[in-house]
Structures are given as structure tokens and as C-alpha cells.
PDB file of N, CA and C in Angstrom:
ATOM      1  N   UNK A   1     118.900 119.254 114.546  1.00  0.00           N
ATOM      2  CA  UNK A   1     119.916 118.496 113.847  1.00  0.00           C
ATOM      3  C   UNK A   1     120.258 119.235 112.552  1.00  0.00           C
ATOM      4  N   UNK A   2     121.557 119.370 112.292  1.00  0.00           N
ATOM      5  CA  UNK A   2     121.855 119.873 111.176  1.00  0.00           C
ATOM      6  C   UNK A   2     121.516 119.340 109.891  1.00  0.00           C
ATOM      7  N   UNK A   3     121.653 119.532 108.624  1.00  0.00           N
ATOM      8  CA  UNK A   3     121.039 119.172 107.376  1.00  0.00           C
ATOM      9  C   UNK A   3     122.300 117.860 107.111  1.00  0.00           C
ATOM     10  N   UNK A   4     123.571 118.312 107.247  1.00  0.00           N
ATOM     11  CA  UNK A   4     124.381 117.722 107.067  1.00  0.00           C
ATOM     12  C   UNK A   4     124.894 116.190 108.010  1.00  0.00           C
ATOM     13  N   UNK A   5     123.988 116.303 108.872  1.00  0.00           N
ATOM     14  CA  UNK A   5     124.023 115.143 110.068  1.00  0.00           C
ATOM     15  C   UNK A   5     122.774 114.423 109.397  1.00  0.00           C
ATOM     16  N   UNK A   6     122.167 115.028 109.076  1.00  0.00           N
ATOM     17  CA  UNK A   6     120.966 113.732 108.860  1.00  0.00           C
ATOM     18  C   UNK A   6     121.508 113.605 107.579  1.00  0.00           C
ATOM     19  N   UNK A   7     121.909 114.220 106.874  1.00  0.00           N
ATOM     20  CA  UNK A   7     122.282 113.374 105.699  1.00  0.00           C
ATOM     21  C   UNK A   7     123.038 112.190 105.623  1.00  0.00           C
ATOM     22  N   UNK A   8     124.298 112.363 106.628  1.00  0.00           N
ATOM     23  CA  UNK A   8     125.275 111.143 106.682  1.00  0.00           C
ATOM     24  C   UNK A   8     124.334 110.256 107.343  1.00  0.00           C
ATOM     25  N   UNK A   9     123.494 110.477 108.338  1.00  0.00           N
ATOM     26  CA  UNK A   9     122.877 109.441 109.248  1.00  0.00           C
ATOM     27  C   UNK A   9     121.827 108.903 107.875  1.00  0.00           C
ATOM     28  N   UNK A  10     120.693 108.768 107.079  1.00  0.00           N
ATOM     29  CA  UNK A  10     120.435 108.906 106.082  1.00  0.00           C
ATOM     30  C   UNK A  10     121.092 108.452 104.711  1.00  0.00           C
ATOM     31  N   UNK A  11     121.903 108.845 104.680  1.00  0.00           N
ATOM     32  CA  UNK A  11     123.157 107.247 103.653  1.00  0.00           C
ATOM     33  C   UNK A  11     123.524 106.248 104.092  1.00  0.00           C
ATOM     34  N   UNK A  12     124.073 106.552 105.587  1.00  0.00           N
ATOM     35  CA  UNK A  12     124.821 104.942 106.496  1.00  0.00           C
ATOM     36  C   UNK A  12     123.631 104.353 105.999  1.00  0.00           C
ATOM     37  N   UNK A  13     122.002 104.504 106.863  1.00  0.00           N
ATOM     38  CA  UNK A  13     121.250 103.609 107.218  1.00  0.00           C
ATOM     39  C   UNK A  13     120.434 102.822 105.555  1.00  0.00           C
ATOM     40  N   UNK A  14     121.092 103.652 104.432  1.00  0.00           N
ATOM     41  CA  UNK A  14     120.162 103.301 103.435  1.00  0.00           C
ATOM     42  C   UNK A  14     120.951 102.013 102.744  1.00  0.00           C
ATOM     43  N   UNK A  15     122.549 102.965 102.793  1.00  0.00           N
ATOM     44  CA  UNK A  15     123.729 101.749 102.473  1.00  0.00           C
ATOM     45  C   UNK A  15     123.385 100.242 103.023  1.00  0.00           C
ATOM     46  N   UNK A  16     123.363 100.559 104.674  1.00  0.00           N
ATOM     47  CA  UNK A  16     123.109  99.106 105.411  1.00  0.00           C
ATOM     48  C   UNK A  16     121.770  98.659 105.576  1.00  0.00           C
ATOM     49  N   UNK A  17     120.686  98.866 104.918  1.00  0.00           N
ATOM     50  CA  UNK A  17     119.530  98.446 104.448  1.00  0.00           C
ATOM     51  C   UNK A  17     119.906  97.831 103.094  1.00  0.00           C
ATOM     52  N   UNK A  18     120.373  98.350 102.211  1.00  0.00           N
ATOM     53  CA  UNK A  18     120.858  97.795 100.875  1.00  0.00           C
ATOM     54  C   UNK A  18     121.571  96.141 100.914  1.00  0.00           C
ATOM     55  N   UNK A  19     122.275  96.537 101.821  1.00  0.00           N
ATOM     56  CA  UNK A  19     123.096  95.086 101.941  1.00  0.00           C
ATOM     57  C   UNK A  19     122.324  93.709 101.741  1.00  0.00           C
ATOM     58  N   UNK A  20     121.526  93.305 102.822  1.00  0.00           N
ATOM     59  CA  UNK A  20     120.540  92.613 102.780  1.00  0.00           C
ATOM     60  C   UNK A  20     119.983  92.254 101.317  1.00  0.00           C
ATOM     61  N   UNK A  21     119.321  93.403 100.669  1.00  0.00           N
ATOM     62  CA  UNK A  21     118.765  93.347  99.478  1.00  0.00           C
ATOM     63  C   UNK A  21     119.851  92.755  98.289  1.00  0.00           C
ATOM     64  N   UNK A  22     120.987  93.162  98.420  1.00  0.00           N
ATOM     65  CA  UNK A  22     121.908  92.530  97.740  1.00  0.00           C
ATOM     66  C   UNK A  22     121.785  91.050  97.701  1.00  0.00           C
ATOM     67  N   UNK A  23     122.211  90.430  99.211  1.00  0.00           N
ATOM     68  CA  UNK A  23     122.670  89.174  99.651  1.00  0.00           C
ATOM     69  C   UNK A  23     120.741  88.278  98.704  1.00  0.00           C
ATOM     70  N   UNK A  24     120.151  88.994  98.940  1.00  0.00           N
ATOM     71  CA  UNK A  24     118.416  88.123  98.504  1.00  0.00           C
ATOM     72  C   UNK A  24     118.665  88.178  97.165  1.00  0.00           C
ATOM     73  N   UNK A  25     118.934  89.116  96.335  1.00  0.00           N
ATOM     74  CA  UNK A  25     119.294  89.483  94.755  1.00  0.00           C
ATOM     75  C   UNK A  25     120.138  88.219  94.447  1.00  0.00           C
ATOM     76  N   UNK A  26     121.404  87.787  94.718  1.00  0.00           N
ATOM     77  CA  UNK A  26     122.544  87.121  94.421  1.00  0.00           C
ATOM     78  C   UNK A  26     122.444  85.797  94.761  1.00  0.00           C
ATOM     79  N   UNK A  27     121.542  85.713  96.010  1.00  0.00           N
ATOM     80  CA  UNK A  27     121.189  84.253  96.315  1.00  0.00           C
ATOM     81  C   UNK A  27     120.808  83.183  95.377  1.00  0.00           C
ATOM     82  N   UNK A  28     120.973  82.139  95.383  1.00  0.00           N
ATOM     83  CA  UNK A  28     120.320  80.978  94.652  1.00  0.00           C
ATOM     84  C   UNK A  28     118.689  80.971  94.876  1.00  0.00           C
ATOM     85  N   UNK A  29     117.713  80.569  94.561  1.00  0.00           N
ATOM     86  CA  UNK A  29     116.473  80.942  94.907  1.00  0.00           C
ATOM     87  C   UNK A  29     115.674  80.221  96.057  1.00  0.00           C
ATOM     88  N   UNK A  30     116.428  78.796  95.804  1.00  0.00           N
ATOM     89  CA  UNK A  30     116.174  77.924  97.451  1.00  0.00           C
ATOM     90  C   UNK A  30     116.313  78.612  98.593  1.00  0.00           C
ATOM     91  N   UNK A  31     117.791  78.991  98.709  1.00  0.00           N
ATOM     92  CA  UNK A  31     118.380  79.472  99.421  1.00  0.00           C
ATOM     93  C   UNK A  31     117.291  80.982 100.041  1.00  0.00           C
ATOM     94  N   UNK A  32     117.297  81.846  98.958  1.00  0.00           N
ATOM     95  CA  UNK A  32     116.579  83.803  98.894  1.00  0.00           C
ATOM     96  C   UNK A  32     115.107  83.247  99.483  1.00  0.00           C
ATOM     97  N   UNK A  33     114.565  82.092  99.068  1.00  0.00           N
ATOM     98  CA  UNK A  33     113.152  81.850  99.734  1.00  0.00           C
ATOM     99  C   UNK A  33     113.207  81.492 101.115  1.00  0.00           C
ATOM    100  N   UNK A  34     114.144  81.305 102.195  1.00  0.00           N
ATOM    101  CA  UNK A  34     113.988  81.403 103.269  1.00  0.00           C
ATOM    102  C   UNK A  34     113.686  82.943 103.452  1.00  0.00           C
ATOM    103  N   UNK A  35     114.227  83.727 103.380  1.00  0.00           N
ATOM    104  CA  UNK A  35     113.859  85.318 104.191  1.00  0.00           C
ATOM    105  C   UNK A  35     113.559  86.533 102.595  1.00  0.00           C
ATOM    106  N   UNK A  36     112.591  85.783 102.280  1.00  0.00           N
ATOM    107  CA  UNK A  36     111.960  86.474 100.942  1.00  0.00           C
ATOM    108  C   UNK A  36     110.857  87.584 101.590  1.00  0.00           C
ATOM    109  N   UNK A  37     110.187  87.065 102.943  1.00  0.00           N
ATOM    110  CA  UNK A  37     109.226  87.817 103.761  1.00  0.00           C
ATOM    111  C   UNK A  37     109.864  88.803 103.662  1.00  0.00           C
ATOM    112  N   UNK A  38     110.653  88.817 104.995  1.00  0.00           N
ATOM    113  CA  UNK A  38     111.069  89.504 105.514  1.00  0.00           C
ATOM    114  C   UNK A  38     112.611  90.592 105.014  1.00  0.00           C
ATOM    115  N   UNK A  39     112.953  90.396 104.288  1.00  0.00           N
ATOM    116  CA  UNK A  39     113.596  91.558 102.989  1.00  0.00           C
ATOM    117  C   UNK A  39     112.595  92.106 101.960  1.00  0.00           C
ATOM    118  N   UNK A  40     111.462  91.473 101.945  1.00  0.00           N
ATOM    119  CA  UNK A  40     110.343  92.620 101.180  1.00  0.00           C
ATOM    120  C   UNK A  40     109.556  93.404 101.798  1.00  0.00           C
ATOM    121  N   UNK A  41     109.092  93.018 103.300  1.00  0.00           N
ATOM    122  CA  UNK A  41     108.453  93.915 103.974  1.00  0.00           C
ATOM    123  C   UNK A  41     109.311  94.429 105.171  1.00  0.00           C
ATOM    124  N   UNK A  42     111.058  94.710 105.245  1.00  0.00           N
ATOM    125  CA  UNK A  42     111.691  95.117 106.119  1.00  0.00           C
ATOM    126  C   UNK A  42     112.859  96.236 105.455  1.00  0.00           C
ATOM    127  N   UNK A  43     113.472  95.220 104.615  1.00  0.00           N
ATOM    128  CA  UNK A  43     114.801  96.062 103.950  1.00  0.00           C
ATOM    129  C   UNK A  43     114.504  97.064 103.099  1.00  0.00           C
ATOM    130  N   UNK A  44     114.099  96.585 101.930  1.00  0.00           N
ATOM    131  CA  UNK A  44     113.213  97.021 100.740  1.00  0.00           C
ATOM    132  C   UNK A  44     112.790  98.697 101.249  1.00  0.00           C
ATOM    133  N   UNK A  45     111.731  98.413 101.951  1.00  0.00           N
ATOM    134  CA  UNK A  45     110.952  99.470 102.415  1.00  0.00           C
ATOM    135  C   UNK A  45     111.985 100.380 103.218  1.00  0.00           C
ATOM    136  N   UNK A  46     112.832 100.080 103.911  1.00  0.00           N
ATOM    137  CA  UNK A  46     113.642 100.908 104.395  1.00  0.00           C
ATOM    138  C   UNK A  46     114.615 101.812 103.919  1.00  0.00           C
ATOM    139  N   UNK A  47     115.378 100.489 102.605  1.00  0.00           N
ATOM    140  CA  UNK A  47     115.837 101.904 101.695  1.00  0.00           C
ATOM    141  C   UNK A  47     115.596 102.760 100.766  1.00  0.00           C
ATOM    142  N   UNK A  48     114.241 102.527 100.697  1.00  0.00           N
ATOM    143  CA  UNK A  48     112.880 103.291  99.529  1.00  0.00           C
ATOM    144  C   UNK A  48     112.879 104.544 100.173  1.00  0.00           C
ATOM    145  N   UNK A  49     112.564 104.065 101.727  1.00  0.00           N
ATOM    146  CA  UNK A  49     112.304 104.962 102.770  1.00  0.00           C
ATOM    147  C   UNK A  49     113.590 106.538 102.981  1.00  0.00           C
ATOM    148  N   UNK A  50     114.386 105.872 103.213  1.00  0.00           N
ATOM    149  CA  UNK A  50     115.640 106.491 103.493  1.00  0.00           C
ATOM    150  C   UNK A  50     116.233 107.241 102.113  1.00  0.00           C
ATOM    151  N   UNK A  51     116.621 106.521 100.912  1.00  0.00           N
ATOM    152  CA  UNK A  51     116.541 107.021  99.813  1.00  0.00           C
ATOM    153  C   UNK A  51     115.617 107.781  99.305  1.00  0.00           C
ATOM    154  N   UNK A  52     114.110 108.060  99.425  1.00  0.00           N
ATOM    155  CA  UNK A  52     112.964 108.861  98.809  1.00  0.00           C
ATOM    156  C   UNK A  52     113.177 110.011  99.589  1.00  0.00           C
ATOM    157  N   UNK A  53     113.734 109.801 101.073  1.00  0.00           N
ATOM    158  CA  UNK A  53     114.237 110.938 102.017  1.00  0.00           C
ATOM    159  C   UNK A  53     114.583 112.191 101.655  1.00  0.00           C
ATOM    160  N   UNK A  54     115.863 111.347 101.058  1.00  0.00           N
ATOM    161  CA  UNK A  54     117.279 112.238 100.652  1.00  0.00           C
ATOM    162  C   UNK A  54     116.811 112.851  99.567  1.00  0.00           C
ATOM    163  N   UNK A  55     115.772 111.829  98.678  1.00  0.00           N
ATOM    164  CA  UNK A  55     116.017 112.678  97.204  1.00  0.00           C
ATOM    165  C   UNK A  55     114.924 113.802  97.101  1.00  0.00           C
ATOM    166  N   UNK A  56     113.550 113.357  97.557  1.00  0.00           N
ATOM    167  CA  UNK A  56     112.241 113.865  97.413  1.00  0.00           C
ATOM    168  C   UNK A  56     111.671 114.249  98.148  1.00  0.00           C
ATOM    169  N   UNK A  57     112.272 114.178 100.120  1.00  0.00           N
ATOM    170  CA  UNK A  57     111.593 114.400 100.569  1.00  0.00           C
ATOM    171  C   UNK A  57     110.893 113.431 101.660  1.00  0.00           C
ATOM    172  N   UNK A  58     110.009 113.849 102.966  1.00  0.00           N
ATOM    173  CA  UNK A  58     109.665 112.424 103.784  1.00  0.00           C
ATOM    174  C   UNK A  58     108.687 112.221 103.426  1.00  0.00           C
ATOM    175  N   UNK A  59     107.673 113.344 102.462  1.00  0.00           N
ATOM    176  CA  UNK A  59     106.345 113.272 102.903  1.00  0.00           C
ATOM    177  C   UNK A  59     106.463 111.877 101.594  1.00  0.00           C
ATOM    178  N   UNK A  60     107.112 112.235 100.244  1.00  0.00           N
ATOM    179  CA  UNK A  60     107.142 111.302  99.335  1.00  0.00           C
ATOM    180  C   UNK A  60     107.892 110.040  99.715  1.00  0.00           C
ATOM    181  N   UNK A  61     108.615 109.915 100.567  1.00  0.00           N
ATOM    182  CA  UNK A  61     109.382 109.089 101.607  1.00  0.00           C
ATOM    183  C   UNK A  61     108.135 107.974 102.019  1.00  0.00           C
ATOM    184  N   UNK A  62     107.676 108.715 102.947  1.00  0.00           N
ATOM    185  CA  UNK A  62     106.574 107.808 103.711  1.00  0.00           C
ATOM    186  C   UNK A  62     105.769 107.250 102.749  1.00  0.00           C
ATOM    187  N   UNK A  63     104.949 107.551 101.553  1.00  0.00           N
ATOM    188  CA  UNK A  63     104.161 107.056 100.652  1.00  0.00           C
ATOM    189  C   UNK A  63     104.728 106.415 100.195  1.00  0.00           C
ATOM    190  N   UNK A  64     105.927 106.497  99.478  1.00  0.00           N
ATOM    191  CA  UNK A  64     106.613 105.003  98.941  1.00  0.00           C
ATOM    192  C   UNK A  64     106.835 103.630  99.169  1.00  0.00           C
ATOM    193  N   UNK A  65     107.486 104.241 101.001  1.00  0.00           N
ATOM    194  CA  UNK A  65     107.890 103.099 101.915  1.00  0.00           C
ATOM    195  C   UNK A  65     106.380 102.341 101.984  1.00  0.00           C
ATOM    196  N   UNK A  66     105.183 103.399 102.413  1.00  0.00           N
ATOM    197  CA  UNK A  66     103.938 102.535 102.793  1.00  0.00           C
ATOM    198  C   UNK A  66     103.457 101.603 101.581  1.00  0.00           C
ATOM    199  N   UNK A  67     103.333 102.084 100.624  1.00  0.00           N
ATOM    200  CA  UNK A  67     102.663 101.506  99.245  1.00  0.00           C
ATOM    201  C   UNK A  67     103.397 100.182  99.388  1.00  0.00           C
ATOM    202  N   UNK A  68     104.787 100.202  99.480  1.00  0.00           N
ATOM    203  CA  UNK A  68     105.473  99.347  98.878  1.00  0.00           C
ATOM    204  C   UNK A  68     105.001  98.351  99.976  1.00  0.00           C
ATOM    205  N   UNK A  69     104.787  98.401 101.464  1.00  0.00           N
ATOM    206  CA  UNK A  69     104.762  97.444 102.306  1.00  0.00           C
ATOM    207  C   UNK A  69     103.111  96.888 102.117  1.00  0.00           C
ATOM    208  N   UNK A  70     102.478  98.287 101.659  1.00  0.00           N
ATOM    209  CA  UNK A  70     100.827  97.439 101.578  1.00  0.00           C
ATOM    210  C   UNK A  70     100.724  96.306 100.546  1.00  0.00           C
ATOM    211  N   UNK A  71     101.055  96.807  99.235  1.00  0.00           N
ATOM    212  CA  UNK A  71     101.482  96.063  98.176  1.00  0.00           C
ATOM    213  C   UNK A  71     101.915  94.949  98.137  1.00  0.00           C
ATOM    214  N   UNK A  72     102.764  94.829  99.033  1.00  0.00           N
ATOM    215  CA  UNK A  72     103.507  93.330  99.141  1.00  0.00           C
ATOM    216  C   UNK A  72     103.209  92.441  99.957  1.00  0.00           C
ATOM    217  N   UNK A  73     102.142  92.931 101.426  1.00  0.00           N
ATOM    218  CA  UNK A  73     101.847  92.514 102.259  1.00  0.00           C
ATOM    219  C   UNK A  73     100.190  91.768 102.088  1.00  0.00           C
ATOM    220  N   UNK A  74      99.656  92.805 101.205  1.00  0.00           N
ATOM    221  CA  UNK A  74      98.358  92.085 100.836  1.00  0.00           C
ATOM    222  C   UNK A  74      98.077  91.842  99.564  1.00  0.00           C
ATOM    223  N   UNK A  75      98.822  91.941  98.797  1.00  0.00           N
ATOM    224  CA  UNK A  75      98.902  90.992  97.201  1.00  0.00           C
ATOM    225  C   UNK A  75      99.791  89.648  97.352  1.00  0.00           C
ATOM    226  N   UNK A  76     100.594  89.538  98.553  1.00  0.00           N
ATOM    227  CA  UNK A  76     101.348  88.616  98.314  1.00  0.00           C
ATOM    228  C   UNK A  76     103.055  88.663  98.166  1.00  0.00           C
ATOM    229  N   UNK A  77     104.160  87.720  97.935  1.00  0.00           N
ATOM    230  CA  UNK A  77     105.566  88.187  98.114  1.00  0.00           C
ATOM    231  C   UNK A  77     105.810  88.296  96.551  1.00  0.00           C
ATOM    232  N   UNK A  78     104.772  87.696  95.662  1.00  0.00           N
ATOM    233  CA  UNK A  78     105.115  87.036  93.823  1.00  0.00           C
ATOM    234  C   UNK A  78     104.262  88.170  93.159  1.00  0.00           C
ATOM    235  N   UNK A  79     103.241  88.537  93.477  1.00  0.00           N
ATOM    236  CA  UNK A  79     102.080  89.830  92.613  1.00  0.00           C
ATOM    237  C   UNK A  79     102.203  90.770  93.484  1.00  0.00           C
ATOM    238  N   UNK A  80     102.404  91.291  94.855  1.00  0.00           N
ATOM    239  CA  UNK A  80     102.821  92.362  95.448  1.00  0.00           C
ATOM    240  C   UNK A  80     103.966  92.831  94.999  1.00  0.00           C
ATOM    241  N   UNK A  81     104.810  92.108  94.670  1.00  0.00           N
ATOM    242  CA  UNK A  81     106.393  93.001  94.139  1.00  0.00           C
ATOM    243  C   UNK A  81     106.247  93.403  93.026  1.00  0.00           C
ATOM    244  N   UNK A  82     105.577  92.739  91.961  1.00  0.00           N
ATOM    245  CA  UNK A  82     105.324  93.692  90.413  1.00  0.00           C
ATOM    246  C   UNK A  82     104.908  94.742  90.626  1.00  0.00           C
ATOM    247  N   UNK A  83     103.671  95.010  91.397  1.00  0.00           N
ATOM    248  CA  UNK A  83     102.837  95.874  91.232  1.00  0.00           C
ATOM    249  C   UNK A  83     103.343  96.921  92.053  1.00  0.00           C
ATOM    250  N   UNK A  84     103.914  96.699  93.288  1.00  0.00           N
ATOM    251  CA  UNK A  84     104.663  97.374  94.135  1.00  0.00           C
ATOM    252  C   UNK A  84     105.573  98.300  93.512  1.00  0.00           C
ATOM    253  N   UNK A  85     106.310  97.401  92.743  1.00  0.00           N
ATOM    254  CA  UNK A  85     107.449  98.309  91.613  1.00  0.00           C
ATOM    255  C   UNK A  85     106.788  99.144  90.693  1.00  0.00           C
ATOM    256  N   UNK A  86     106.123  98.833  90.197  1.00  0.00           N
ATOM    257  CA  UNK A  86     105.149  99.866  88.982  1.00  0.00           C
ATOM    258  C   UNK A  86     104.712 101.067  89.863  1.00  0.00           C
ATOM    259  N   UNK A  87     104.053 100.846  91.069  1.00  0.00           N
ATOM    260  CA  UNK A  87     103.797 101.888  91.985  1.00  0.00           C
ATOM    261  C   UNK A  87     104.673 102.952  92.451  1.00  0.00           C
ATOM    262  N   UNK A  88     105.818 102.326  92.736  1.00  0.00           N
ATOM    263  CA  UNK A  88     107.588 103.162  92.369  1.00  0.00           C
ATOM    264  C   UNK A  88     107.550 104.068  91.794  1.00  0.00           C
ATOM    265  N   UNK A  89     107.242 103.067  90.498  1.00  0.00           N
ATOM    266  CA  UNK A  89     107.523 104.077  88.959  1.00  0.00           C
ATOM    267  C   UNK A  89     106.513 105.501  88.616  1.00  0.00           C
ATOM    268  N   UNK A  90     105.559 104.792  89.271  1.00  0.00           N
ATOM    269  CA  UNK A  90     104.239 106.019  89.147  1.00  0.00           C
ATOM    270  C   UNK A  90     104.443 107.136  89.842  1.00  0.00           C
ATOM    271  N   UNK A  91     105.038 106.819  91.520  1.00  0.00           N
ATOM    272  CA  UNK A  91     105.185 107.803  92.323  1.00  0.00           C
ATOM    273  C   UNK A  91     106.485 108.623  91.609  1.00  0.00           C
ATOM    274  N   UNK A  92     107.610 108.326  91.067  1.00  0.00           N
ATOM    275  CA  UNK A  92     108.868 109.024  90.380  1.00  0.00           C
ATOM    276  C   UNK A  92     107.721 110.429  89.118  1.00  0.00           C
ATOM    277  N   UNK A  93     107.201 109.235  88.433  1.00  0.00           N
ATOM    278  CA  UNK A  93     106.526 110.306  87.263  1.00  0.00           C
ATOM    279  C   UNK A  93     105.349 111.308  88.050  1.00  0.00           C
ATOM    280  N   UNK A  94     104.577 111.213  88.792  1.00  0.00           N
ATOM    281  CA  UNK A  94     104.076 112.079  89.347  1.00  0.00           C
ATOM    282  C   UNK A  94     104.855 113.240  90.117  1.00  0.00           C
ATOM    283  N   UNK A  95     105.699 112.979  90.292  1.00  0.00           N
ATOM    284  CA  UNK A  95     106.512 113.547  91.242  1.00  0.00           C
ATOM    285  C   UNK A  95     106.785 114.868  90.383  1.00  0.00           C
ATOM    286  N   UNK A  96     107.427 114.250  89.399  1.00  0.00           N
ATOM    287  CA  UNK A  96     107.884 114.828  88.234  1.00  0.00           C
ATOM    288  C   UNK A  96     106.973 115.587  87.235  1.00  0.00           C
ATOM    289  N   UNK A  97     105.948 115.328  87.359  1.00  0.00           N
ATOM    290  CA  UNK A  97     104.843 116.008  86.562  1.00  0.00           C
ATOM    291  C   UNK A  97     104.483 117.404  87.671  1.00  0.00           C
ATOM    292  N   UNK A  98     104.132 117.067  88.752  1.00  0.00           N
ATOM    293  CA  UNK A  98     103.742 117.959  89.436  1.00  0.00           C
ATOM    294  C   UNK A  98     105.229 118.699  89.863  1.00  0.00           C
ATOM    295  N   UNK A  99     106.352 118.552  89.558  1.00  0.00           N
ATOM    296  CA  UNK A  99     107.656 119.804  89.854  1.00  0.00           C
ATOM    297  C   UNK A  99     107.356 120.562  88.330  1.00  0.00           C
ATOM    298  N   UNK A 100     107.266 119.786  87.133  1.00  0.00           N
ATOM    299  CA  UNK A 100     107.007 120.586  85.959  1.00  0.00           C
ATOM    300  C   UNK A 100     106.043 121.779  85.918  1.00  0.00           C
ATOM    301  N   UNK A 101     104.647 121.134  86.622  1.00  0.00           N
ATOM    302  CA  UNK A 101     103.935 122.264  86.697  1.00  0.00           C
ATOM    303  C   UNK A 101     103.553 123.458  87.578  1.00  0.00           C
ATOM    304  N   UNK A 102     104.729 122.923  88.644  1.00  0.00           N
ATOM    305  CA  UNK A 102     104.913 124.067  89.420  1.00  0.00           C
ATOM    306  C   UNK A 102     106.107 125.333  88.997  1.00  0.00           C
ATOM    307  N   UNK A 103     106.462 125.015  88.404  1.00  0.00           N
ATOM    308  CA  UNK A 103     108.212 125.378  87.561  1.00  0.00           C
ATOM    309  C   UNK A 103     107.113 126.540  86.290  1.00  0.00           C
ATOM    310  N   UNK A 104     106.089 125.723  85.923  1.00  0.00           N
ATOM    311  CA  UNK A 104     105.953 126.130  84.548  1.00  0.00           C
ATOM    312  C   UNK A 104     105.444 127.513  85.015  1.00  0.00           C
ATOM    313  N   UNK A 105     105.507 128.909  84.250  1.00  0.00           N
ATOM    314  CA  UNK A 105     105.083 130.112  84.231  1.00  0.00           C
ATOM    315  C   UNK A 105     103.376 130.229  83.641  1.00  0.00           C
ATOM    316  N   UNK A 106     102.966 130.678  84.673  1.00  0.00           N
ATOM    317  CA  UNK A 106     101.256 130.845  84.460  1.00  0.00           C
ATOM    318  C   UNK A 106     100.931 131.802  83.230  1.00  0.00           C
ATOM    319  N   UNK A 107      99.803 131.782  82.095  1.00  0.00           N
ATOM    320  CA  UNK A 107      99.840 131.979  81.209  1.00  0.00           C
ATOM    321  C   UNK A 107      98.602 133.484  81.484  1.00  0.00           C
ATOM    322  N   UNK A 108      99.052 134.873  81.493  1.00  0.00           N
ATOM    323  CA  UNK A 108      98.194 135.848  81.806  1.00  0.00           C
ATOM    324  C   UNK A 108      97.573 136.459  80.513  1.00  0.00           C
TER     325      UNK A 108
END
């Protein structure tokens, strides 16, 4: 497959993973607590998944998507999502620490 085919295939599917996440965001909260499950351990993870793809990579792809589903799945839908998100944030700065020090010139 070309680079340029999985890319479009790879935006459609992240776009229409997003949607969902929207409609739970905007909801009233009565309402977002029917399918609160299942947009945190389905959508969520999919466009973490698909998005971490494009930007970073699958291998950082797959660790995101997983964290985020362990996280939420065995802390719960209310303390799995904080911590889930902070886990996000950690994987971005690591990411980023370790491109710095691969970038950086070894000191002879």
C-alpha cells in the first residue's frame, strides 16, 4: 500500500471515530451517560489510535490506544479518564524527550 493511501484511509477513519466523541462532548450529561462505556473504550481509543498513527507512528500508536483502554477499563469510566489523559500527556513528553536526545550531537 502506498504511503499516500494509508494516509487518506487513516484520516477518513480518525475523522469518523471523532464524530461520536463530539456527539458524547456536547451531550447533556443524562443523555452522554447512556453510551459513556462505550465511547471511552471504543471511539476514544480509536482516534488516539489512528491519530498517534499518522503523527508518531504505530508502535507509539498501539501504546496509547492500549493505555488509554487499560486505564479506563480498570480504574473505571470517572478515575480511568483523568489518569488515562495524563498518560497521553506523558507519552507526547517522552516522545519528545527521547527525539531530543536522539537529534542531540554526542559529546567526543
Amino acid at each position: 500500500m502506498k504511503p499516500s493511501t494509508k494516509r487518506i484511509i487513516l484520516r477518513i477513519v480518525h475523522l469518523v471515530s471523532v464524530i461520536p466523541v463530539l456527539g458524547y462532548v456536547y451531550q447533556p450529561v443524562a443523555e452522554a451517560a447512556e453510551y459513556q462505556r462505550f465511547t471511552q473504550l471504543v471511539f476514544i481509543p480509536l482516534a488516539i489510535l489512528t491519530g498517534y498513527w499518522m503523527y508518531m507512528g504505530l508502535a507509539w500508536a498501539i501504546l496509547g490506544a492500549a493505555s488509554w483502554v487499560a486505564l479506563t477499563y480498570f480504574l473505571g469510566p470517572q478515575t480511568g479518564f483523568g489518569i488515562a489523559l495524563l498518560v497521553q500527556i506523558a507519552i507526547f513528553v517522552v516522545r519528545f524527550v527521547l527525539k531530543k536526545m536522539k537529534n542531540k550531537p554526542g559529546v567526543e
